[in-house]
Protein backbone atom coordinates (compact mmCIF):
# COMPACT_ATOMS: atom_id res chain seq x y z
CA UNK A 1 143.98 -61.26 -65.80
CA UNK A 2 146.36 -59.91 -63.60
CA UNK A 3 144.51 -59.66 -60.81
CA UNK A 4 144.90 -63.42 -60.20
CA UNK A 5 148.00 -63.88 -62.05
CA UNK A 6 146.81 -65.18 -65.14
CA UNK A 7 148.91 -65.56 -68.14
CA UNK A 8 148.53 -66.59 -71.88
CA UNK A 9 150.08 -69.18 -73.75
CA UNK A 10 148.96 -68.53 -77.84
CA UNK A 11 145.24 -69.38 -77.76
CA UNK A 12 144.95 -70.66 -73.98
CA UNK A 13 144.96 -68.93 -70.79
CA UNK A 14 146.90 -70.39 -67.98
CA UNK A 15 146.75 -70.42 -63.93
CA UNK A 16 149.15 -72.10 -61.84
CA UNK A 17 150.10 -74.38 -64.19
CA UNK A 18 146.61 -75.44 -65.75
CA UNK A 19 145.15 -74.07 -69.01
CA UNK A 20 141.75 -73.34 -70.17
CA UNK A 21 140.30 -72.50 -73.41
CA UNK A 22 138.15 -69.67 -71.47
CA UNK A 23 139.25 -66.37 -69.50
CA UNK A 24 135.97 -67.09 -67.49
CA UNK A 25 136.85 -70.85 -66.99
CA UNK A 26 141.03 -69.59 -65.21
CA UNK A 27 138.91 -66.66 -63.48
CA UNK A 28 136.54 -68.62 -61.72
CA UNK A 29 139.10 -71.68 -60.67
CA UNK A 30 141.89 -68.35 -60.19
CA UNK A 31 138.99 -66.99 -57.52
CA UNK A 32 138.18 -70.58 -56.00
CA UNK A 33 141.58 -70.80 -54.81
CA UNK A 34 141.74 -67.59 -53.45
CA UNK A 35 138.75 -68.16 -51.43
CA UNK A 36 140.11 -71.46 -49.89
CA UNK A 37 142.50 -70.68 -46.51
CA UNK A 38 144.70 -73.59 -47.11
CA UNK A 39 145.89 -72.73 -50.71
CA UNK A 40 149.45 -70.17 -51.31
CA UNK A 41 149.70 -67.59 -54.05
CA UNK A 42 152.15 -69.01 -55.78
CA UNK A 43 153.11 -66.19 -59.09
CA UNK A 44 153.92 -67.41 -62.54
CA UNK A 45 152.41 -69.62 -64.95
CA UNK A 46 154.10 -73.11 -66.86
CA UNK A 47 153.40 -74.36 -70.07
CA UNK A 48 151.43 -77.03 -70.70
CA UNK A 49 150.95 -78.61 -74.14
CA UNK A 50 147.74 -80.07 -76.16
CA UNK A 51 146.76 -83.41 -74.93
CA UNK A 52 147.78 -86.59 -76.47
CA UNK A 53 145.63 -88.77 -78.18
CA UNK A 54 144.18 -91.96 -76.88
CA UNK A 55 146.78 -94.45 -77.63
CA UNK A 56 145.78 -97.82 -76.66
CA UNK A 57 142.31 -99.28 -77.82
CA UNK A 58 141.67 -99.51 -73.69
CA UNK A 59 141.79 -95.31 -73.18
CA UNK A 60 139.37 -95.20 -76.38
CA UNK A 61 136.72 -97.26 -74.85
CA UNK A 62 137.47 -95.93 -71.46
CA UNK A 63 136.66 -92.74 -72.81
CA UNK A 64 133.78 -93.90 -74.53
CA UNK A 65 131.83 -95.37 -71.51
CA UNK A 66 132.44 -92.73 -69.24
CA UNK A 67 131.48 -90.02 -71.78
CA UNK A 68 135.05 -88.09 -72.15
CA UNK A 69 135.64 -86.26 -75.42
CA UNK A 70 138.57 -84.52 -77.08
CA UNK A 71 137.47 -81.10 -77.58
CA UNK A 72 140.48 -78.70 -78.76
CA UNK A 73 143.10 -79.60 -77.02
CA UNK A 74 141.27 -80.56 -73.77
CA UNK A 75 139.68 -83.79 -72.78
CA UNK A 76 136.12 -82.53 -71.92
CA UNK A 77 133.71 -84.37 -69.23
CA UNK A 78 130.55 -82.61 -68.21
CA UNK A 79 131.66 -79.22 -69.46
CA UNK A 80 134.84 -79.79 -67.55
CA UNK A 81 138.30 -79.41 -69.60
CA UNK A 82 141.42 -80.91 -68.39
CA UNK A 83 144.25 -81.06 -69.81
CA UNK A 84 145.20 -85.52 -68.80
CA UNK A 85 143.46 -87.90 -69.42
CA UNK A 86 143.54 -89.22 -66.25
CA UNK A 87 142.42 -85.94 -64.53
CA UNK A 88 139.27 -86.83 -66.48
CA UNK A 89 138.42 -90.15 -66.02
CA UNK A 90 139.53 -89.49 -61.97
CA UNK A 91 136.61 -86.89 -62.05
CA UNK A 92 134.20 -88.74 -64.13
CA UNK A 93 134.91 -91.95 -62.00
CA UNK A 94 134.11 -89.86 -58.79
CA UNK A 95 130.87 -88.52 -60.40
CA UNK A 96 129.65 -92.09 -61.31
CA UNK A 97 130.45 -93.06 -57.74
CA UNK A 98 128.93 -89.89 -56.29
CA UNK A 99 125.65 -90.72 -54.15
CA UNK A 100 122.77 -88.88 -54.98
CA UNK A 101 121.66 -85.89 -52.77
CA UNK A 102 118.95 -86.08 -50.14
CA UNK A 103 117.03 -83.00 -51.22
């Protein structure tokens, strides 16, 4: 964990600001960005709290067609957490828009 300057925050680990429910999960996006030339080691983790529930009948249904679940305290798409709402439906928008490999 402190290799890649990941912290804990009760049950979660955090990196740079994002938390995941799995060591594995901040280690492998902790190594990612360590592999990338354009990203800065920046130190020190912030706080981020559970997720709100879906307020609005809209973000329900939203959720529901595009397959997004509350899992925890994450909002889970595809084995992906994140941590807003809109983080998910962004990527789960992008994946429905996605074209399909040549292969």
């Amino acid at each position: 964990m402190s290799e890649y300057d990941i912290g804990r925050a009760g049950h979660a680990y955090e990196y740079k600001g994002y938390r995941y429910d799995r060591l594995s999960d901040a280690v492998a996006y902790a190594a990612l960005m360590r592999s990338r030339p354009d990203q800065r080691e920046t130190h020190g983790t912030v706080a981020r709290h559970a997720p709100a529930p879906p307020e609005t009948a809209s973000e329900i249904e939203l959720m529901r067609q595009l397959g997004i679940e509350i899992r925890g305290s994450s909002y889970c798409f595809r084995g992906y957490r994140y941590g807003l709402l809109s983080d998910a439906v962004n990527y789960a928008r992008a994946q429905t828009h996605r074209p399909e490999s040549a292969g």
